[in-house]
Protein backbone atom coordinates (compact mmCIF):
# COMPACT_ATOMS: atom_id res chain seq x y z
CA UNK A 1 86.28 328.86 202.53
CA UNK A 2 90.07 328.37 203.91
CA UNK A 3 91.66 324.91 204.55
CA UNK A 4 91.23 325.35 208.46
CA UNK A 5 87.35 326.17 207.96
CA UNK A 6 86.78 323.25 205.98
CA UNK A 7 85.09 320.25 207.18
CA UNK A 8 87.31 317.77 208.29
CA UNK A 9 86.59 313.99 206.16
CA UNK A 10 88.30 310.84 208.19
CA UNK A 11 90.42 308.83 207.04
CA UNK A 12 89.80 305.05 207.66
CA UNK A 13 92.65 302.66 208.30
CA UNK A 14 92.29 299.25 207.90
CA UNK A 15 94.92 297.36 209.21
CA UNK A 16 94.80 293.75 208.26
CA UNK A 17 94.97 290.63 210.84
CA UNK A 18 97.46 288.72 210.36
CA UNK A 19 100.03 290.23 208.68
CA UNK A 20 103.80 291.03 208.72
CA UNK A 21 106.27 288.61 209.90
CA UNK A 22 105.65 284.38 210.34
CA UNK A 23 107.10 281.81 212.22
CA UNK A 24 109.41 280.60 209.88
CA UNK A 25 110.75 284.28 209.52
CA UNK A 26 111.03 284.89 212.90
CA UNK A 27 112.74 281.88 213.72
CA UNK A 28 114.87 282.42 210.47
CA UNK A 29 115.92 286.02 212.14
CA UNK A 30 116.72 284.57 215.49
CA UNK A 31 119.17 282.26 214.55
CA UNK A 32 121.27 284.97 212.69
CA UNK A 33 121.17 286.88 216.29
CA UNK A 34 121.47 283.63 218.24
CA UNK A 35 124.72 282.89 216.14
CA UNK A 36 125.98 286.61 216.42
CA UNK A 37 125.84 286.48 220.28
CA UNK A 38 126.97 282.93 220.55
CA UNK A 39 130.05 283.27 217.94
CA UNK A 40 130.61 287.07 217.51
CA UNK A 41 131.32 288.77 214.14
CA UNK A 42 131.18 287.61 211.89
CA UNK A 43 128.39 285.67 210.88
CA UNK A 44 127.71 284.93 207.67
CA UNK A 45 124.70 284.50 205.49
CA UNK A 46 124.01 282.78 202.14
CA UNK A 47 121.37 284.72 200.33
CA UNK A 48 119.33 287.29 202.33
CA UNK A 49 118.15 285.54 205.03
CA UNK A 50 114.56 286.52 204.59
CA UNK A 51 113.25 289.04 201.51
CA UNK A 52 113.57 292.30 203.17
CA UNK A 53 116.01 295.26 203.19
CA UNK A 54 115.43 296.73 206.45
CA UNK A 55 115.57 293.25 208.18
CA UNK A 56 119.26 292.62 206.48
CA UNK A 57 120.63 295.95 207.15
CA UNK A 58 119.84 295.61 210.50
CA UNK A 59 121.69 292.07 210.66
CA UNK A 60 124.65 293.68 208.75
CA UNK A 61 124.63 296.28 211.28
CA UNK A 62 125.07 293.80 214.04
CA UNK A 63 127.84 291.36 211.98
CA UNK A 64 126.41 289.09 209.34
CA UNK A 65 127.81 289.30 206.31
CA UNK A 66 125.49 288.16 203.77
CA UNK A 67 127.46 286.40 200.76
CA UNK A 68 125.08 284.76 197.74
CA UNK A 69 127.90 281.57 197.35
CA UNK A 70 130.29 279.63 199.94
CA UNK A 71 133.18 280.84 198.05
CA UNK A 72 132.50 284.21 198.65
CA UNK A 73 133.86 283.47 202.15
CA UNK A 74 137.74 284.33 202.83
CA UNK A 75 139.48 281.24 203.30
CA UNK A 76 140.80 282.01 206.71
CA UNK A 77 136.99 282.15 207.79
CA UNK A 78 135.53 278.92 207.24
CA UNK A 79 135.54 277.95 210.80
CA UNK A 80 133.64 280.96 211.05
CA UNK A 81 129.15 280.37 210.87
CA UNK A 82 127.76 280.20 207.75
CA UNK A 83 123.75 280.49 207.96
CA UNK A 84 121.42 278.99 205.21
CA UNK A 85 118.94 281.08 204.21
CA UNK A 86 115.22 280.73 205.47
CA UNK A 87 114.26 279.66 201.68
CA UNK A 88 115.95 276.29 201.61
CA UNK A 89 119.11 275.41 199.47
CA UNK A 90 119.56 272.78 197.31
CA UNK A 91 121.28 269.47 198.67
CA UNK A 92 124.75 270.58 196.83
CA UNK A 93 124.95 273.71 199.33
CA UNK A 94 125.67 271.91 202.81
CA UNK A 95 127.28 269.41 200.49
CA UNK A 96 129.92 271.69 199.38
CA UNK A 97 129.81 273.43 202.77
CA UNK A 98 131.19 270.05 204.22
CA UNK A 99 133.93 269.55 201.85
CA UNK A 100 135.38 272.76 202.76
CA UNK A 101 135.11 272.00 206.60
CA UNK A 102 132.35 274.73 207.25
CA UNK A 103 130.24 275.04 210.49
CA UNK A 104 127.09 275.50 209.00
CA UNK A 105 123.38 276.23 210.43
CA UNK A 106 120.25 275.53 208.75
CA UNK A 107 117.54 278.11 208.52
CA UNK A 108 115.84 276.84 206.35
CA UNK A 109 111.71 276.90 207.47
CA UNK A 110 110.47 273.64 208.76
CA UNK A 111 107.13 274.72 206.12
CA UNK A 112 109.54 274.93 203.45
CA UNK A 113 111.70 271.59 204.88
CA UNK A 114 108.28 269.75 204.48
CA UNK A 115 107.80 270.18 200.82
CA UNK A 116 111.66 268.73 200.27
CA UNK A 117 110.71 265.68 202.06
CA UNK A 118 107.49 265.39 200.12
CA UNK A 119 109.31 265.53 196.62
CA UNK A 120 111.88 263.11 198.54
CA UNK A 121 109.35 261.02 199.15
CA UNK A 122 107.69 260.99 195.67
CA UNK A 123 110.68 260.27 194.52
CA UNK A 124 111.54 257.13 196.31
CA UNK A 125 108.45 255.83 194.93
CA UNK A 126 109.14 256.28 191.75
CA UNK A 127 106.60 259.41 190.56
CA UNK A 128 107.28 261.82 188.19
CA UNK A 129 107.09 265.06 190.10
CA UNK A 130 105.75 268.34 189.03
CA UNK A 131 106.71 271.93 191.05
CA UNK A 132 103.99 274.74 191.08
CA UNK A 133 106.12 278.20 191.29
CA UNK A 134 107.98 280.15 190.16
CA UNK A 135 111.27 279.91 187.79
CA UNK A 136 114.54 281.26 189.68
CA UNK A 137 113.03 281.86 193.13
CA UNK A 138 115.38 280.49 195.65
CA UNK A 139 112.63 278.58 197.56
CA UNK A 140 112.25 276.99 193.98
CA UNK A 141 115.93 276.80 193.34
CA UNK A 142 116.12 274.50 196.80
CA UNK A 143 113.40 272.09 196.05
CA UNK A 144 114.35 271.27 192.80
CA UNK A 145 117.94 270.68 194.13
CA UNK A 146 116.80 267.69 196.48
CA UNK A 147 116.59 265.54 193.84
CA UNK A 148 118.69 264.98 190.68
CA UNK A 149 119.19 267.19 187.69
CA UNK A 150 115.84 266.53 185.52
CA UNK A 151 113.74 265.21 188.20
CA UNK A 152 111.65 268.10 188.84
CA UNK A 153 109.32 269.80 186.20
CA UNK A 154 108.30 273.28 187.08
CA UNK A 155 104.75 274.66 185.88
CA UNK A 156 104.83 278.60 186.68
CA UNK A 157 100.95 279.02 184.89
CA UNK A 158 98.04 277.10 183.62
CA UNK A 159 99.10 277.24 180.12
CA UNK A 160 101.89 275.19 181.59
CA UNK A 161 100.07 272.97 183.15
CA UNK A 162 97.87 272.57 179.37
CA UNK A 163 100.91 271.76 177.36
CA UNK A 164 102.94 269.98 180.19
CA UNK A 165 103.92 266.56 178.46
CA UNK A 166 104.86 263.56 180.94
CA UNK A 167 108.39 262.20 180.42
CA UNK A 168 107.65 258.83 181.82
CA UNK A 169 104.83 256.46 182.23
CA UNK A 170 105.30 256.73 185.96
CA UNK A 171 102.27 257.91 188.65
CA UNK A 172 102.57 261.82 188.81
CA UNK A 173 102.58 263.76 191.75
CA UNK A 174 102.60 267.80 192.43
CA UNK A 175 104.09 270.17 195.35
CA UNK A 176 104.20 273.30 195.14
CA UNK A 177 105.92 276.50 196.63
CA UNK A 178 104.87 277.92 199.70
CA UNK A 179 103.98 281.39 198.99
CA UNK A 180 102.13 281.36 195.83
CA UNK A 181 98.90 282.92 195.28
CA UNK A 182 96.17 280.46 196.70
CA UNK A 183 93.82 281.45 193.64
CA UNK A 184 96.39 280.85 191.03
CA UNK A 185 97.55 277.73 192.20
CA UNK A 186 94.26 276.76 192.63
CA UNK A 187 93.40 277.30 188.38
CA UNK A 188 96.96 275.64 188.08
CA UNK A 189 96.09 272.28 189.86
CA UNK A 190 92.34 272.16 188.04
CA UNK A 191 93.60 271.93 185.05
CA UNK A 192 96.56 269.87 185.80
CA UNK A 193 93.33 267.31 188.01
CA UNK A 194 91.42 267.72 184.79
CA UNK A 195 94.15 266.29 182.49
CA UNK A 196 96.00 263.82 184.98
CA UNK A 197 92.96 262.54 187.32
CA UNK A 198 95.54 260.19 189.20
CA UNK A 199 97.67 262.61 189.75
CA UNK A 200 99.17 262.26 193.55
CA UNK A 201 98.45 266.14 195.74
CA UNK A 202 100.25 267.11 198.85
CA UNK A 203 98.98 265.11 202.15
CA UNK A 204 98.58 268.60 203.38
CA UNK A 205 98.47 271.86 201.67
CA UNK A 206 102.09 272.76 200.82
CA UNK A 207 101.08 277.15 200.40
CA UNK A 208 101.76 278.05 204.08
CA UNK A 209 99.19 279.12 206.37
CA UNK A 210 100.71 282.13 207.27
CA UNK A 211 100.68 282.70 202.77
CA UNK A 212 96.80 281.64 202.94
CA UNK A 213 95.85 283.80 205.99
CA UNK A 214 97.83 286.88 205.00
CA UNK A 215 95.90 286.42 201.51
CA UNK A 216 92.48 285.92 203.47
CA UNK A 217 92.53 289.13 205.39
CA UNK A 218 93.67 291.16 202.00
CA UNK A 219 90.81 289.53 199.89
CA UNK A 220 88.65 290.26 203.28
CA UNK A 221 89.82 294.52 203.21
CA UNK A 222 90.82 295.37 199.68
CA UNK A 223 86.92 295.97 198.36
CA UNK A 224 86.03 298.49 201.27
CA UNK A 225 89.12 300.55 201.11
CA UNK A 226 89.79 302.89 198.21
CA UNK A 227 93.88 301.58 197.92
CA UNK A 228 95.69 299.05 199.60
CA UNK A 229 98.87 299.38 200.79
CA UNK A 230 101.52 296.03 201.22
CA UNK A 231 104.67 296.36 202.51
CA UNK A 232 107.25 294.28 201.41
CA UNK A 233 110.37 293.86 199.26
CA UNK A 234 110.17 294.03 195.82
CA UNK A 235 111.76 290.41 195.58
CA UNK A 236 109.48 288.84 198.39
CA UNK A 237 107.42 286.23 196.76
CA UNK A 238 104.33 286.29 199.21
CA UNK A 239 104.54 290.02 199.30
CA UNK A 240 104.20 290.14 195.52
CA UNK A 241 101.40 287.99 195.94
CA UNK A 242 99.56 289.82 198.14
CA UNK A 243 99.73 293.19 196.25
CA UNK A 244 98.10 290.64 193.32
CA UNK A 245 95.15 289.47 195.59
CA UNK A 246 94.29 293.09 196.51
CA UNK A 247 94.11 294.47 193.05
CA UNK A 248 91.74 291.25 192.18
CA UNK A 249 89.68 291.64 194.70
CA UNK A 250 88.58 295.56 193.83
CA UNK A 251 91.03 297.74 194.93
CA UNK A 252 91.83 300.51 192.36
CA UNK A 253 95.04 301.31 193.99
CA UNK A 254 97.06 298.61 195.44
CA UNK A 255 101.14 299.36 195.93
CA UNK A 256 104.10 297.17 197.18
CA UNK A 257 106.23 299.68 199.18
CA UNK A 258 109.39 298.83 201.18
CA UNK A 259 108.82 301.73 203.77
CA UNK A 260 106.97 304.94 204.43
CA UNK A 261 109.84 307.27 202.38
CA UNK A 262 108.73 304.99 199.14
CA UNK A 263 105.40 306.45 199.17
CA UNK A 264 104.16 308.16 196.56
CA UNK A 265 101.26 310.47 198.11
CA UNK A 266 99.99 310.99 194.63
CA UNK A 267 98.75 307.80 194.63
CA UNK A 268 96.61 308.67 197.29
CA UNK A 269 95.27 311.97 196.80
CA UNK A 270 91.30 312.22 197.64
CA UNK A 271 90.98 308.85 198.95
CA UNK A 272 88.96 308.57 202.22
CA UNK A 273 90.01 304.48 203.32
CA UNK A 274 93.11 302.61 203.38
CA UNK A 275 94.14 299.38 203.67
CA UNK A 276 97.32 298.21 205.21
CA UNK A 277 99.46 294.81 205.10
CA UNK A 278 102.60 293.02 205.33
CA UNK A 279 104.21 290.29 203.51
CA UNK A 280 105.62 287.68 205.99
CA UNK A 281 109.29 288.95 206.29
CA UNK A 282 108.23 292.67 206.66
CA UNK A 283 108.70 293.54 210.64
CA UNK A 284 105.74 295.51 212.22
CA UNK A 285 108.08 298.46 213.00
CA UNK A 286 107.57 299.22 209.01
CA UNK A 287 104.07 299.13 209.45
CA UNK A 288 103.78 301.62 212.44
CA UNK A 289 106.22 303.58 210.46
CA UNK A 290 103.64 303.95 207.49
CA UNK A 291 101.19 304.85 209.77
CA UNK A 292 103.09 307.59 211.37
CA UNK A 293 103.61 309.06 207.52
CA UNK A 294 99.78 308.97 206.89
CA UNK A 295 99.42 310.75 210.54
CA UNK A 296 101.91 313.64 210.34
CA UNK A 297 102.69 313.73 205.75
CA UNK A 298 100.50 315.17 203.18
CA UNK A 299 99.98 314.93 199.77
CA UNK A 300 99.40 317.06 197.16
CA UNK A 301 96.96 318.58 198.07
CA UNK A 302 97.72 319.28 201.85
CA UNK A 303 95.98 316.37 202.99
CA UNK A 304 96.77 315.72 206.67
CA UNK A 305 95.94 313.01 209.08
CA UNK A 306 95.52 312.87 212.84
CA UNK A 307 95.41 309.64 214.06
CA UNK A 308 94.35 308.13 217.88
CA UNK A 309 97.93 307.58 219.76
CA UNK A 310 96.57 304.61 221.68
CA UNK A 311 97.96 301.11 219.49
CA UNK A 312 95.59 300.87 216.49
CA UNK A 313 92.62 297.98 216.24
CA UNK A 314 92.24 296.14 213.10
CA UNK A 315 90.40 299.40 211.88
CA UNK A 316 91.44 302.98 213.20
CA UNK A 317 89.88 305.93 212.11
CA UNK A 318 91.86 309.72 212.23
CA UNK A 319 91.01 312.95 211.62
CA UNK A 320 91.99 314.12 208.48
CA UNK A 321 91.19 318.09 206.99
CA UNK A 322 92.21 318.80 203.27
């Protein structure tokens, strides 16, 4: 039988809800353009100002110039902007921005503002406090920096949290970063309830909804599909995360990709469902894009897919003949 006789299998595409960019991001993005239009170029930025390529190379494109220190900017521009990133810095960033008379705006997201005036607050009365995440992410990097040198203890994993010895006999009390996986953190704070019953938890959960829901709606798709797709930057934190929550939850094959010219079709040779996400600085363009690969690319083995042109539902279904 030849390729056009053969019976045409669909492909499923699961598309989960929500997904791809958050507030925080969003707003993050718009001051950058705000500030462009406002000031002219250029702008610049300390640190990306959210974890993903395409989303800084189209800021570049427009003016920003992303620098990862203050001195990185020419000394003839320090009246120009100078954007914080959407990941907090520590207190010694505006600090330093100030004594070199910088204009300075804070993108920092108000989720991420939240937990800083939580350790603040822990810290005025008089706890010893305890970070859940992870060591040298710069969300992690700018809460630690609220307070002074030594204040903070970071726990990254549960056998942290075991051999964690207090330095003090002061109260404890816990926040933790806002993209970590719910799960984890979850095992992390038993054990760190089970040893320190008094220990003091957030008022509110300090993992972002937009973190929680993402992970809901992968933990909800990744057992039906046969691999998961997440888009997202290698160095996104939540991405990273989400990738982690599909492979637990059943999915054989579950891949971080930063767009549709990273795919490896091998990966998805003979597989009839897929699941797509985004981590919560990955713009919906990136998504469409990966669509439009499955739709019109092939693998291997001259797979193709034809998919509906109308705007997909949370589950699309195309044609698809091997």
């Amino acid at each position: 039988m030849t390729e056009s006789n053969q019976e045409k299998t669909p492909l499923a595409i699961h598309l989960c809800a929500p997904r791809g960019f958050c507030a925080g991001v969003d707003r993050a993005i718009q001051i950058v353009e705000l500030a462009l239009e406002k000031y002219g170029s250029p702008v610049y930025v300390r640190h990306e100002i959210v974890h993903n390529k395409f989303v800084v190379d189209g800021l570049k494109a427009k003016g920003a110039v992303f620098v990862e220190e203050l001195e990185e900017i020419p000394a003839g521009h320090t009246d120009r902007p100078v954007i914080f990133s959407a990941h907090g810095v520590p207190k010694s960033v505006p600090e330093d921005a100030q004594s070199r008379k910088m204009f300075y705006l804070d993108a920092t997201c108000p989720l991420v503002s939240k937990v800083h005036k939580e350790a603040e607050i822990h810290f005025r009365r008089d706890r010893e406090i305890l970070l859940i995440g992870h060591a040298g992410h710069p969300e992690v990097i700018g809460t630690m920096g609220q307070l002074p040198d030594g204040t903070v203890s970071l726990i990254e994993t549960e056998d942290d949290a075991r051999a964690f010895t207090p330095k003090t006999d002061r109260p404890l009390a816990y926040i933790t970063q806002t993209t970590l996986s719910v799960d984890d953190t979850a095992g992390i704070v038993a054990v760190l309830q089970d040893r320190f019953p008094q220990i003091v938890a957030p008022h509110k959960e300090d993992i972002c909804y937009a973190t929680t829901n993402r992970q809901e709606a992968v933990k909800h798709v990744a057992p039906k599909v046969d691999a998961m797709i997440v888009v997202g930057a290698p160095n996104s934190s939540n991405s990273q995360r989400l990738r982690e929550v599909a492979e637990r939850a059943g999915c054989r094959t579950a891949v971080l990709i930063q767009r549709a010219s990273d795919i490896d079709w091998h990966d998805f040779e003979g597989i009839t469902s897929l699941g797509l996400t985004a981590g919560a600085s990955a713009p919906e363009t990136l998504v469409e894009e990966i669509i439009a690969a499955f739709a019109t690319g092939s693998t291997s083995t001259s797979r193709r897919c034809v998919l509906p042109k109308k705007r997909f539902p949370s589950t699309c279904r195309g044609s698809c003949a091997r």
